[in-house]
Protein backbone atom coordinates (compact mmCIF):
# COMPACT_ATOMS: atom_id res chain seq x y z
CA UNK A 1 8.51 11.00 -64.82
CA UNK A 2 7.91 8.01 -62.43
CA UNK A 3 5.31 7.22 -60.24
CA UNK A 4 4.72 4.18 -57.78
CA UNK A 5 1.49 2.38 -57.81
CA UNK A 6 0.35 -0.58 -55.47
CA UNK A 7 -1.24 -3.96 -56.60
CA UNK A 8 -3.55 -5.34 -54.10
CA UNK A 9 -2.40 -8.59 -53.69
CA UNK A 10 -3.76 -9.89 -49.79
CA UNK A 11 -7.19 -7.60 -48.70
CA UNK A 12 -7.90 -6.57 -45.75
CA UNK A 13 -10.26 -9.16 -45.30
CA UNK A 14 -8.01 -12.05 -46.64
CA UNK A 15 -5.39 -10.88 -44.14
CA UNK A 16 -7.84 -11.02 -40.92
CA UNK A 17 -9.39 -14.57 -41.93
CA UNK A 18 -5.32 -15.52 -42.29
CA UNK A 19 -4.57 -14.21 -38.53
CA UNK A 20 -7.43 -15.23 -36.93
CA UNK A 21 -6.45 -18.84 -38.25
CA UNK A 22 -3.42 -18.63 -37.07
CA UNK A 23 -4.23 -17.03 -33.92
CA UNK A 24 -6.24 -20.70 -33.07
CA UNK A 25 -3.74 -22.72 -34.55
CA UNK A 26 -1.22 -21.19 -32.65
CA UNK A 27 -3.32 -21.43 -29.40
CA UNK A 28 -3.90 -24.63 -29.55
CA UNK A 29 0.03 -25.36 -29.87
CA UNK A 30 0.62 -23.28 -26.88
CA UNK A 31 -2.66 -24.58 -24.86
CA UNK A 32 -0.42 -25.79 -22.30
CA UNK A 33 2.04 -23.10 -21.79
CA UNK A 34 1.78 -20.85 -18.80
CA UNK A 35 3.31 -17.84 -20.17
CA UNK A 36 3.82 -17.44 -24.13
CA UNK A 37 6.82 -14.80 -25.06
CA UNK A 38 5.61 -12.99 -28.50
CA UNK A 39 8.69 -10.92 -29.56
CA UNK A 40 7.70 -8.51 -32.32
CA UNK A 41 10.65 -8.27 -35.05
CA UNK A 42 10.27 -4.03 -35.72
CA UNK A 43 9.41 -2.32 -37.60
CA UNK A 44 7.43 -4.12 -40.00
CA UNK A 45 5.81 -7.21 -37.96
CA UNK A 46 4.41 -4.58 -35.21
CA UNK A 47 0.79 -4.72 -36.33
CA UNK A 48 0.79 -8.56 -37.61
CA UNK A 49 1.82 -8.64 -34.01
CA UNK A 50 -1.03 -6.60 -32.30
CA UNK A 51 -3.75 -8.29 -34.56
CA UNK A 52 -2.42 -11.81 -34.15
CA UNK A 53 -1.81 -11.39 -30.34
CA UNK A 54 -5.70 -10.58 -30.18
CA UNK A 55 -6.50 -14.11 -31.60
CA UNK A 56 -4.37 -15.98 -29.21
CA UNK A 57 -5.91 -17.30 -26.40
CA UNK A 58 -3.11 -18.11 -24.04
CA UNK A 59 -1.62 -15.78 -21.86
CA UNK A 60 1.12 -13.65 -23.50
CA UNK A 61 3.59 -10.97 -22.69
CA UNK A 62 4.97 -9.36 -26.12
CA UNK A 63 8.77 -7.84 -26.43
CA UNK A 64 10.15 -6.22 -29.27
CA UNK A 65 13.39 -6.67 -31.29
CA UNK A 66 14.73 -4.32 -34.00
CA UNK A 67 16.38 -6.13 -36.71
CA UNK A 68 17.30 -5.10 -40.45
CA UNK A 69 19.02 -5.95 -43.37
CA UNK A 70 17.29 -3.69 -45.90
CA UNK A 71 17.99 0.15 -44.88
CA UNK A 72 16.31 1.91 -47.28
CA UNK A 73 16.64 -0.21 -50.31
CA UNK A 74 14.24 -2.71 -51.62
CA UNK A 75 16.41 -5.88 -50.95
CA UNK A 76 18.78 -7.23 -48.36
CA UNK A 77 21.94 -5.51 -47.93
CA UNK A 78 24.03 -8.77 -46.48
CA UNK A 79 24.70 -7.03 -43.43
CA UNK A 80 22.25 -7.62 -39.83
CA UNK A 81 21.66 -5.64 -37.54
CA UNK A 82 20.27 -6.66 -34.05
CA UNK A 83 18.85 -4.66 -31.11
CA UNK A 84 17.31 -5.80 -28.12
CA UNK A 85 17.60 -5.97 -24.61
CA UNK A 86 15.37 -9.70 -23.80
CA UNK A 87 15.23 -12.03 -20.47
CA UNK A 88 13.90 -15.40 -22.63
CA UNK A 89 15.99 -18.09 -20.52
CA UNK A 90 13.62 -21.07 -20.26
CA UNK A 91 10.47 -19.08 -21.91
CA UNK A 92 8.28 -20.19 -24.34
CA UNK A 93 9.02 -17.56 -27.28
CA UNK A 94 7.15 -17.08 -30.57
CA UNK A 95 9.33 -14.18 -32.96
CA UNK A 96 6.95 -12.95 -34.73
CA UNK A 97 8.21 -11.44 -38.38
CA UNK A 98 6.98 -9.65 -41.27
CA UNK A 99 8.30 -11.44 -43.94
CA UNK A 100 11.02 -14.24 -44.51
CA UNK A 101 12.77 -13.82 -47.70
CA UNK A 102 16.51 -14.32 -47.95
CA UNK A 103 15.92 -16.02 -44.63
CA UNK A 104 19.44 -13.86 -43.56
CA UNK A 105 17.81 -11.65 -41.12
CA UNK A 106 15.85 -14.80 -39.40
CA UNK A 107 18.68 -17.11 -39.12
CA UNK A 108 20.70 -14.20 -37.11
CA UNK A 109 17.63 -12.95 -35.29
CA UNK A 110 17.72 -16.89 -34.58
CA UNK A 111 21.13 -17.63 -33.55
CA UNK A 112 20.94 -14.75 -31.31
CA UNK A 113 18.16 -15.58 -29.00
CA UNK A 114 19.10 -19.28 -28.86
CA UNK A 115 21.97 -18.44 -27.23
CA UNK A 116 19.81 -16.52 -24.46
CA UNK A 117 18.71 -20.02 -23.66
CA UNK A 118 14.74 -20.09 -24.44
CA UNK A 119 12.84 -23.02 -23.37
CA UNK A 120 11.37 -23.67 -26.94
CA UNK A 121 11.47 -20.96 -30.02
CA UNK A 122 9.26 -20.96 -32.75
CA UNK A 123 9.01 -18.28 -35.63
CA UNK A 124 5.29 -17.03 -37.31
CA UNK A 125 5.99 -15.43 -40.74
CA UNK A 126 3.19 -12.86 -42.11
CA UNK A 127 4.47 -13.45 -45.40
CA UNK A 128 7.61 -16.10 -46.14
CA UNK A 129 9.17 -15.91 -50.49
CA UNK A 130 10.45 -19.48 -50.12
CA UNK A 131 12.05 -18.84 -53.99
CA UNK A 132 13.95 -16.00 -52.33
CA UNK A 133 15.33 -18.53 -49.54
CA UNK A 134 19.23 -18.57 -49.72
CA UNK A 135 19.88 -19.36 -45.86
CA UNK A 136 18.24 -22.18 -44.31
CA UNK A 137 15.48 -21.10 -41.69
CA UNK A 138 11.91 -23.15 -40.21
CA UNK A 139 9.07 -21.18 -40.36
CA UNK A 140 6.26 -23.03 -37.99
CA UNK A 141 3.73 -20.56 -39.00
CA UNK A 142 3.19 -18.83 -41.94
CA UNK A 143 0.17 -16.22 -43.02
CA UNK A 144 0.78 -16.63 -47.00
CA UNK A 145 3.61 -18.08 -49.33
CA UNK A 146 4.27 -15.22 -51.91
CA UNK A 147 6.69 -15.04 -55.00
CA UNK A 148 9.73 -13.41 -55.46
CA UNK A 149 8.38 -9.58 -55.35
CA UNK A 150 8.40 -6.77 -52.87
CA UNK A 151 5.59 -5.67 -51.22
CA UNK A 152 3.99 -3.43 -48.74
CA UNK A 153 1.25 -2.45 -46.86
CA UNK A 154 0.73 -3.97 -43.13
CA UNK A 155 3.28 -2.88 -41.95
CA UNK A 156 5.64 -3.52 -44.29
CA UNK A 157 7.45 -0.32 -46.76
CA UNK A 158 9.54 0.95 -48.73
CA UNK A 159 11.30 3.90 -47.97
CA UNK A 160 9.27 4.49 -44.55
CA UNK A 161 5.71 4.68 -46.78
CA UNK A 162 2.90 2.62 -46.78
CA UNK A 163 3.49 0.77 -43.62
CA UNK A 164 -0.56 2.23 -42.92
CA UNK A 165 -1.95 0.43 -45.84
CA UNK A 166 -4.85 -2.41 -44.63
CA UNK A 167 -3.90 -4.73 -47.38
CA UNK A 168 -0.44 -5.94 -48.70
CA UNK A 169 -0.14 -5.15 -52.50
CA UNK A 170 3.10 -5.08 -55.57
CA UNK A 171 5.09 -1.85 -55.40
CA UNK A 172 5.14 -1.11 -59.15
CA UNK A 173 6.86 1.85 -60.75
CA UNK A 174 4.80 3.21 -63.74
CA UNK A 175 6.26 5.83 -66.13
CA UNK A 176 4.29 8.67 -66.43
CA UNK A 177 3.83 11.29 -69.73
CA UNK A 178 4.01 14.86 -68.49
């Protein structure tokens, strides 16, 4: 019998030190801007999104995308999928996504809105595999630089669990004696 355990690998803690830095980093970017467009990249970025919009300090409206190229499985499955319904011509827009791994999913979510004509666009990564990178992407801000394994927790899960978790940890499958 199998079960799934979970490796702490980012704590709580770790992770609200990481946004809050980011939240002033990313503020003082933006200092200037009169209205900054966060779009949300759902499911998994949606509270990355609501704890890093609290530490930005420039005015902000936040829209949402729904993008996927995982399904139910643990890695990509080539194919995008894109869903949104966005007004970003000559807007300041921040996507804001989980994580970047085969940077696939990013470099359509990209193409996409730069063809609604945005007056700059910028991408903040929670979590970014560079070893996993097989599509050429920029990430301008990035919470943590992980290897090649799949995680959860903060929004991020496997299967539709542990997207509740505080922390990020290692899914890990562990065999079990009955």
């Amino acid at each position: 019998m199998k079960a799934e355990t979970i490796m702490p690998l980012y704590s709580a803690r770790a992770i609200r030190k990481r946004v809050a830095e980011l939240g002033l980093t990313i503020t003082e970017n933006y200092r200037e801007t009169q209205q900054l467009t966060v779009l949300c990249v759902l499911k998994g970025a949606f509270i990355f999104t609501a704890d890093l919009v609290r530490n930005i300090k420039v005015p902000c409206t936040i829209e949402f995308l729904r993008a996927s190229s995982y399904g139910n499985m643990t890695s990509s499955s080539g194919e995008v999928f894109i869903q949104h319904d966005l007004d970003i011509s000559n807007k300041d827009v921040l996507v804001i996504e989980d994580i970047v791994d085969s940077g696939l999913t990013l470099q359509r979510i990209i193409g996409e809105l730069d063809s609604l004509g945005p007056s700059s666009l910028k991408v903040c990564a929670l979590l970014d595999k560079p070893a996993a990178r097989r599509y050429p992407v920029t990430i301008h801000y990035r919470g943590f630089s992980i290897q090649n394994v799949f995680v959860v927790g903060y929004g991020l899960d496997a299967g539709g669990k542990y997207r509740e978790l505080p922390f990020i940890g290692t899914l890990e499958e562990i065999t079990c004696s009955s």
